[in-house]
Protein backbone atom coordinates (compact mmCIF):
# COMPACT_ATOMS: atom_id res chain seq x y z
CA UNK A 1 104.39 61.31 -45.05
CA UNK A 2 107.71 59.59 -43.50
CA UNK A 3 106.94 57.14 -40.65
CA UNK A 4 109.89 55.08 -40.42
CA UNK A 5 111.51 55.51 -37.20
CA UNK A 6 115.23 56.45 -37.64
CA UNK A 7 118.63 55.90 -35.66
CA UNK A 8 119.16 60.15 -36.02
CA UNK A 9 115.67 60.49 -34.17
CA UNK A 10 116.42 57.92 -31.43
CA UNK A 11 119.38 59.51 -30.85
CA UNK A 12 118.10 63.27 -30.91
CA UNK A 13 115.98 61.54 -28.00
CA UNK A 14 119.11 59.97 -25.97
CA UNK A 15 121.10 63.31 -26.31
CA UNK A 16 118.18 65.44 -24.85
CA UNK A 17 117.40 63.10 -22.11
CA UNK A 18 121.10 63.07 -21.14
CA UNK A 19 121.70 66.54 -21.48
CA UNK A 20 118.12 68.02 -20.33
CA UNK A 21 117.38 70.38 -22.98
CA UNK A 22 116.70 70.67 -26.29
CA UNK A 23 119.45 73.36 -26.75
CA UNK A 24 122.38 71.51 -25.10
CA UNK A 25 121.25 68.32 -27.41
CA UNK A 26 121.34 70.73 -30.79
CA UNK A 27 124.82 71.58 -29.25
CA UNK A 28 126.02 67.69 -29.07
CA UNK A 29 124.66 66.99 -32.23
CA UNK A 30 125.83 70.01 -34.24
CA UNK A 31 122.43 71.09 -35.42
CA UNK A 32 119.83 73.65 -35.00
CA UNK A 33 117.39 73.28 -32.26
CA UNK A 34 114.24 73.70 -34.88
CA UNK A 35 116.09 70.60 -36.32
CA UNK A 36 116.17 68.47 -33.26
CA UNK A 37 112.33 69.87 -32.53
CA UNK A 38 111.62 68.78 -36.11
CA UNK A 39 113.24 65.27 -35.11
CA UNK A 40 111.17 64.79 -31.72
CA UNK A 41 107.81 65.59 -33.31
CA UNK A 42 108.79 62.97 -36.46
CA UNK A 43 109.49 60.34 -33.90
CA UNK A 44 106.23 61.21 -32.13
CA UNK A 45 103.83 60.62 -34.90
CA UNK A 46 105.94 57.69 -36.26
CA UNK A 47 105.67 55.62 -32.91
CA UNK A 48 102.24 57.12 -31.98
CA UNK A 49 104.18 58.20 -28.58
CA UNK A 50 103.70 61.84 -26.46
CA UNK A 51 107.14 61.47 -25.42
CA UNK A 52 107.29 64.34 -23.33
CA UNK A 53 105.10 65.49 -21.02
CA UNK A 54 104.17 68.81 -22.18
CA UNK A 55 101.87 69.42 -18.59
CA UNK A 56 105.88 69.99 -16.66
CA UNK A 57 108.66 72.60 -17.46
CA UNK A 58 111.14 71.59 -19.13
CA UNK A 59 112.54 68.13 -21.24
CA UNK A 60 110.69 65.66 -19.11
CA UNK A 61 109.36 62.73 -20.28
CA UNK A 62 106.36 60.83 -20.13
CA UNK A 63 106.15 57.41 -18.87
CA UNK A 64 105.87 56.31 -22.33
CA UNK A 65 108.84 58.74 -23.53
CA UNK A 66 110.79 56.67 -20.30
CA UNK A 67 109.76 52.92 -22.12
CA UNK A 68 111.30 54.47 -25.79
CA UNK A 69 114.26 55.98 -24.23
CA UNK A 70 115.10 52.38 -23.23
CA UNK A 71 114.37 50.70 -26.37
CA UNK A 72 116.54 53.96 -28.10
CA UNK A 73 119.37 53.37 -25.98
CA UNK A 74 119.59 49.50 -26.80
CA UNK A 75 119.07 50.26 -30.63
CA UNK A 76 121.87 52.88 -30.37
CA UNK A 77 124.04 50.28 -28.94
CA UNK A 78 123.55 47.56 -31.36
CA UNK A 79 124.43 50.37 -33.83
CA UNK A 80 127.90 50.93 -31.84
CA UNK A 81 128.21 46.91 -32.13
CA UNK A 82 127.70 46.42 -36.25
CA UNK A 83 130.15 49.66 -36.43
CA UNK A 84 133.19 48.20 -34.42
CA UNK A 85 132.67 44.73 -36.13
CA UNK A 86 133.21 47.03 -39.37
CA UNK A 87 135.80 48.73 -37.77
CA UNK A 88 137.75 45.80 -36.94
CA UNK A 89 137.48 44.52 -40.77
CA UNK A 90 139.51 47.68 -41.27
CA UNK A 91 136.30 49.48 -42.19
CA UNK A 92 135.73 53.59 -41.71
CA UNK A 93 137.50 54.61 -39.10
CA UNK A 94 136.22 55.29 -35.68
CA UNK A 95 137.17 57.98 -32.78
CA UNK A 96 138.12 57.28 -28.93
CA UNK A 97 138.99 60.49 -26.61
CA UNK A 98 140.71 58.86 -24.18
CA UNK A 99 141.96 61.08 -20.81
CA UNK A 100 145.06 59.72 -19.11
CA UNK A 101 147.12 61.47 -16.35
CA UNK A 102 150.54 62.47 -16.98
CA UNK A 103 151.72 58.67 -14.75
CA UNK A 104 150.03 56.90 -17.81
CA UNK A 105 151.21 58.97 -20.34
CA UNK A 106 155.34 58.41 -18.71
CA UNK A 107 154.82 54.43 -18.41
CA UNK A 108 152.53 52.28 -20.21
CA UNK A 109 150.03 54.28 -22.27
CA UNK A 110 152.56 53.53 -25.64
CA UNK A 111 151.91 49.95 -24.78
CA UNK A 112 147.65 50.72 -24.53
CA UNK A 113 148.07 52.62 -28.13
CA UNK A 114 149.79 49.71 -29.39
CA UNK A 115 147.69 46.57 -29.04
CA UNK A 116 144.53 49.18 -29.63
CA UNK A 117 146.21 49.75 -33.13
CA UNK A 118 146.67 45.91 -33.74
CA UNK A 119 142.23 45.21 -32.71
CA UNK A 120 141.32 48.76 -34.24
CA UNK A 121 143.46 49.26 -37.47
CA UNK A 122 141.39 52.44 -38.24
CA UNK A 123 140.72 53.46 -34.47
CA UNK A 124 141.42 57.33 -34.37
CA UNK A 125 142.61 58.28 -30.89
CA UNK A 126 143.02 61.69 -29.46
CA UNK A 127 144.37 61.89 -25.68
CA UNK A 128 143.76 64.11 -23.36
CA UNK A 129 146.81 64.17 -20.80
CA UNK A 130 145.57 66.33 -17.47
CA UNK A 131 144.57 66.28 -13.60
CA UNK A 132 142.37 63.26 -12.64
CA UNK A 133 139.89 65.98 -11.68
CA UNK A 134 139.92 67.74 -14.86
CA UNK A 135 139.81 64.64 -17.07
CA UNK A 136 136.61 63.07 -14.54
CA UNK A 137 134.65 66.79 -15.82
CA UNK A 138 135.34 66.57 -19.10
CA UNK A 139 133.63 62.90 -18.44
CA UNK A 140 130.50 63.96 -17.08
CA UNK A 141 130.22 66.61 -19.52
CA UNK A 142 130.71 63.99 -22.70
CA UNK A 143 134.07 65.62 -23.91
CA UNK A 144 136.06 62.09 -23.10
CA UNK A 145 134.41 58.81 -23.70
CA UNK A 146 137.43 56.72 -21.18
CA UNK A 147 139.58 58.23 -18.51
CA UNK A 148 142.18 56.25 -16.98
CA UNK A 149 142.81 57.60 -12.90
CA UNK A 150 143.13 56.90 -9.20
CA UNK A 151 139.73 55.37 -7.78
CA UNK A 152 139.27 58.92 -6.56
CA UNK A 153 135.87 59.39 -7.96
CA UNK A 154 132.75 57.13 -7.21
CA UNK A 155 129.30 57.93 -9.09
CA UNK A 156 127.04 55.19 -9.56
CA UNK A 157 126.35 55.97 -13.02
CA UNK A 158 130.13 55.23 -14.13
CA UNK A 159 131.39 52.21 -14.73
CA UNK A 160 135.20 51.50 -12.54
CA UNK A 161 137.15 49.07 -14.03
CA UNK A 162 140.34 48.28 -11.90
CA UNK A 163 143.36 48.61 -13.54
CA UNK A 164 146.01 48.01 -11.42
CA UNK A 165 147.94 49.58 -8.19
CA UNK A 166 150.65 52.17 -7.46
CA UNK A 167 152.79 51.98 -4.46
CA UNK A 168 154.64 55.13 -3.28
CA UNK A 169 157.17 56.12 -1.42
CA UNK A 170 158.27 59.18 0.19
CA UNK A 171 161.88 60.33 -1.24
CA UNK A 172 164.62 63.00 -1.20
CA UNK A 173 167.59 64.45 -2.95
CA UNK A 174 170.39 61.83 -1.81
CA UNK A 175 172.08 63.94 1.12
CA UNK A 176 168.98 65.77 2.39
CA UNK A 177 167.91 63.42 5.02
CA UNK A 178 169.29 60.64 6.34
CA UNK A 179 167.80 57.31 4.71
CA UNK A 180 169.08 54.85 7.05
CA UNK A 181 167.13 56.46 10.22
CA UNK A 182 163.32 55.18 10.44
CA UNK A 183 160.98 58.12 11.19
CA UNK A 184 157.88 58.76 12.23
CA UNK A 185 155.24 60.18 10.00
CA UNK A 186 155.21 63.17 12.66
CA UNK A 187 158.92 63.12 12.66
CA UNK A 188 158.94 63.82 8.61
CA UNK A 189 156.10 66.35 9.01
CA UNK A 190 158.83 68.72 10.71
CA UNK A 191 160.55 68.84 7.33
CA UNK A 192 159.82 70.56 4.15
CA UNK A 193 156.79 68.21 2.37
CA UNK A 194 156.22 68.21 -1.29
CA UNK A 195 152.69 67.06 -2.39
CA UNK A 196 150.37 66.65 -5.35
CA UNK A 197 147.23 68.98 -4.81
CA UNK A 198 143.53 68.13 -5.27
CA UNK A 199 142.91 67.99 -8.80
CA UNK A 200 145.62 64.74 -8.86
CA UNK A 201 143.66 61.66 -7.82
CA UNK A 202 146.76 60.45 -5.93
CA UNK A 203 146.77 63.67 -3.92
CA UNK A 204 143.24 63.72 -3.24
CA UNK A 205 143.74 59.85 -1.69
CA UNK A 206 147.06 60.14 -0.13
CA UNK A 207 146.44 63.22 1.72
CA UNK A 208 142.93 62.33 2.86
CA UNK A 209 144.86 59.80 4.13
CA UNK A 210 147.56 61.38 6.09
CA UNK A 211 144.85 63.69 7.08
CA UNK A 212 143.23 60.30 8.89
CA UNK A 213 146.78 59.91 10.61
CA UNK A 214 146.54 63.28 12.34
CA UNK A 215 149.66 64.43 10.20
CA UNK A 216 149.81 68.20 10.23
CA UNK A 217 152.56 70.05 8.07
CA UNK A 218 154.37 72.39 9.40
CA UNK A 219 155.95 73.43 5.73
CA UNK A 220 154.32 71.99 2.45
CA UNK A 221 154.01 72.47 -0.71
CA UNK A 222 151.97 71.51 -3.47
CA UNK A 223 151.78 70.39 -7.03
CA UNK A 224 149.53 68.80 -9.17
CA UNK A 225 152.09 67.83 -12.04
CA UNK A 226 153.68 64.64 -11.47
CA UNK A 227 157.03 65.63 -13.20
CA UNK A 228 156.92 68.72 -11.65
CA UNK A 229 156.90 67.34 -8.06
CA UNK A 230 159.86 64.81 -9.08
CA UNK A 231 161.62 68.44 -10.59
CA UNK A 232 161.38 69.80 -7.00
CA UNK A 233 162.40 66.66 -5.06
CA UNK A 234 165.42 66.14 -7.08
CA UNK A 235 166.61 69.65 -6.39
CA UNK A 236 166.23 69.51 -2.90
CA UNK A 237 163.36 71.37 -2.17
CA UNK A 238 161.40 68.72 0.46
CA UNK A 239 160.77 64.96 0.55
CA UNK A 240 158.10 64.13 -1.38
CA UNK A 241 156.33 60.84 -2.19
CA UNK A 242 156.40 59.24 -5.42
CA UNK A 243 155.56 56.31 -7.56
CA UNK A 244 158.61 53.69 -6.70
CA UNK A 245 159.00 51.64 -9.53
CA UNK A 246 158.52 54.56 -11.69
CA UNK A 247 161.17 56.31 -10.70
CA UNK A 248 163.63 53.89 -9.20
CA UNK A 249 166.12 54.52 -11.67
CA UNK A 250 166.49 57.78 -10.21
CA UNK A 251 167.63 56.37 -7.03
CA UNK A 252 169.70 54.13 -8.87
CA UNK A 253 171.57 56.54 -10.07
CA UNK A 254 172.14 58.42 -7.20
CA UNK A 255 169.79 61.14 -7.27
CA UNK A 256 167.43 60.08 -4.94
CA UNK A 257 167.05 58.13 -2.23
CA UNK A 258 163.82 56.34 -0.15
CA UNK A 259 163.17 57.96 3.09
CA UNK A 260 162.50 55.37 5.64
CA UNK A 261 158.78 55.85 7.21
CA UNK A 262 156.96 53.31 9.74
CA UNK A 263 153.17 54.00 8.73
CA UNK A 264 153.58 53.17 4.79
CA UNK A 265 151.76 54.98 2.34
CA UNK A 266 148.45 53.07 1.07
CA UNK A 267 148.78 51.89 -2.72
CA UNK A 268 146.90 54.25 -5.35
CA UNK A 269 144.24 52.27 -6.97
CA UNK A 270 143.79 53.34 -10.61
CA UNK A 271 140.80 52.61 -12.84
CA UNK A 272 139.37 52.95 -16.50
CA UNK A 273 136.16 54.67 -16.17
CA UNK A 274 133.71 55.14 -18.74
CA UNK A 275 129.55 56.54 -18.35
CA UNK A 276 127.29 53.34 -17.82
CA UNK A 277 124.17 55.39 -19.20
CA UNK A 278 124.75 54.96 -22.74
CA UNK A 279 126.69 51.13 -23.15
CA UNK A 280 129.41 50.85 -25.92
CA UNK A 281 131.13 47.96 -26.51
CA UNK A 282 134.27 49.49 -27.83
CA UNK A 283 134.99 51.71 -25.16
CA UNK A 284 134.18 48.47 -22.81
CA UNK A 285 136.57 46.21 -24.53
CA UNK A 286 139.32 49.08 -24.02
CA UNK A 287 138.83 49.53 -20.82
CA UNK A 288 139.55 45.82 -20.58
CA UNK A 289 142.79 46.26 -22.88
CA UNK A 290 143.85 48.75 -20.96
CA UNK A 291 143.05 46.09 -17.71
CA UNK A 292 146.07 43.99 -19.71
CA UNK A 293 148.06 46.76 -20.13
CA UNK A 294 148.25 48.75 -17.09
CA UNK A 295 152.16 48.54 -15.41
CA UNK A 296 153.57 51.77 -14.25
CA UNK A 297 156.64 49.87 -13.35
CA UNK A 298 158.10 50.56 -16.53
CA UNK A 299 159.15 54.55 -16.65
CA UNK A 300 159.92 56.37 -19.95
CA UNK A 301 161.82 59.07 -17.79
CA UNK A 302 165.37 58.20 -16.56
């Protein structure tokens, strides 16, 4: 009979302790879930441990199962370690889903893919471009292993890394308004307002703020896309705020021009944020290359 304990057990364990049941583990893990069973009992008679206490419904464990779980999670994550050192000898290659919003994606996520390229020769990526809100789900539900977005969302079992800061400004088709008059942030609530909606996590910040100002709209509209709310602004449709020295070429060029406000917007805080529950230490050193990266000063559109 077998004994040894094995890294597939240990992480059978991790998976149903993250996920609560046996069945959403044997989903993760793309197995049966008379496999992962078969895989929990092995690991019991090999360490001699009731890992879960079979007295309470459900995937709970003992106090035991808590003291392995630890130990599994550390083993699992010198396992991570020996893999990226392989990794960056140009060994098998590894994958990173990585969620960015459509501001990263238009400014300096090429630069990101880049220098990831030069450390991780072999480093698969597949990126997710989407709402901050949509990209922070598929994070708690382990579809994205790094999302870079506005310090909208604060869980204490993420890490936040802090990136860098956006400053906006509120603008308008050259023509529309006056830009050399300074206004009020009631005074520009009289006009039409064009706004990112609550799955951006700029729009979730920036109107909770104007919210805290006492600002109420008399005619807005929303949109989560970044490039569509520059679409609308250019044609006319409202002042809206945007990202300044993203899109300053469009004022250069006549297009657009900066509405003069009193109360100026706050800057956007953006983050890399990655689960702390499971440690990796290639997602944590590209959260810190994306730390060196991050400049959304530098726009692809013009």
């Amino acid at each position: 009979m077998n004994t040894q304990i094995t890294l597939k057990q240990l992480e059978t364990l991790f998976w149903i302790a993250r996920l609560g049941t046996f069945e959403r583990a044997a989903s993760r893990l793309a197995t049966s879930q008379s496999a992962v069973s078969k895989r929990i009992q092995e690991l019991e008679r090999a360490s001699s441990i009731e890992i879960f206490d079979r007295s309470q419904r459900g995937a709970r464990l003992s106090a035991k199962g808590e003291e392995l779980l630890a130990i599994a999670e550390k083993m699992l994550n010198l396992h991570d370690q020996i893999a990226d050192v392989r990794l960056s000898d140009g060994g098998r290659p590894r994958l990173l889903r990585l969620g960015v919003t459509e501001l990263t994606a238009m400014t300096w996520l090429p630069r990101l893919v880049a220098r990831l390229r030069v450390r991780y020769p072999t480093l698969k990526i597949t990126p997710t471009v989407d709402m901050s809100r949509t990209l922070f789900t598929a994070l708690e539900d382990d579809n994205l292993d790094l999302i870079i977005v506005p310090a909208a969302f604060r869980m204490p079992e993420y890490v936040s890394l802090a990136l860098t800061e956006v400053e906006n400004v509120w603008m308008a088709k050259t023509g529309l308004i006056d830009p050399a008059k300074v206004r009020s942030l009631h005074d520009l609530s009289r006009s039409p307002l064009l706004m990112q909606g609550t799955k951006s996590g700029s729009g979730i910040l920036l109107n909770k703020w104007l919210h805290a100002q006492g600002v109420t709209f008399t005619e807005a509209m929303t949109s989560d896309s970044m490039t569509a709310l520059l679409g609308l602004v250019v044609a006319g449709l409202g002042v809206g705020y945007l990202p300044e020295a993203c899109f300053r070429s469009f004022v250069d060029a006549g297009q657009l021009e900066v509405i003069r406000i009193e109360e100026s917007l706050p800057p956007v805080p953006y983050v890399a944020m990655y689960r702390e529950d499971r440690p990796h230490s290639l997602i944590q050193e590209v959260a810190q290359i994306a730390s060196e990266c991050a400049d959304f000063s530098q726009g692809l559109l013009s």
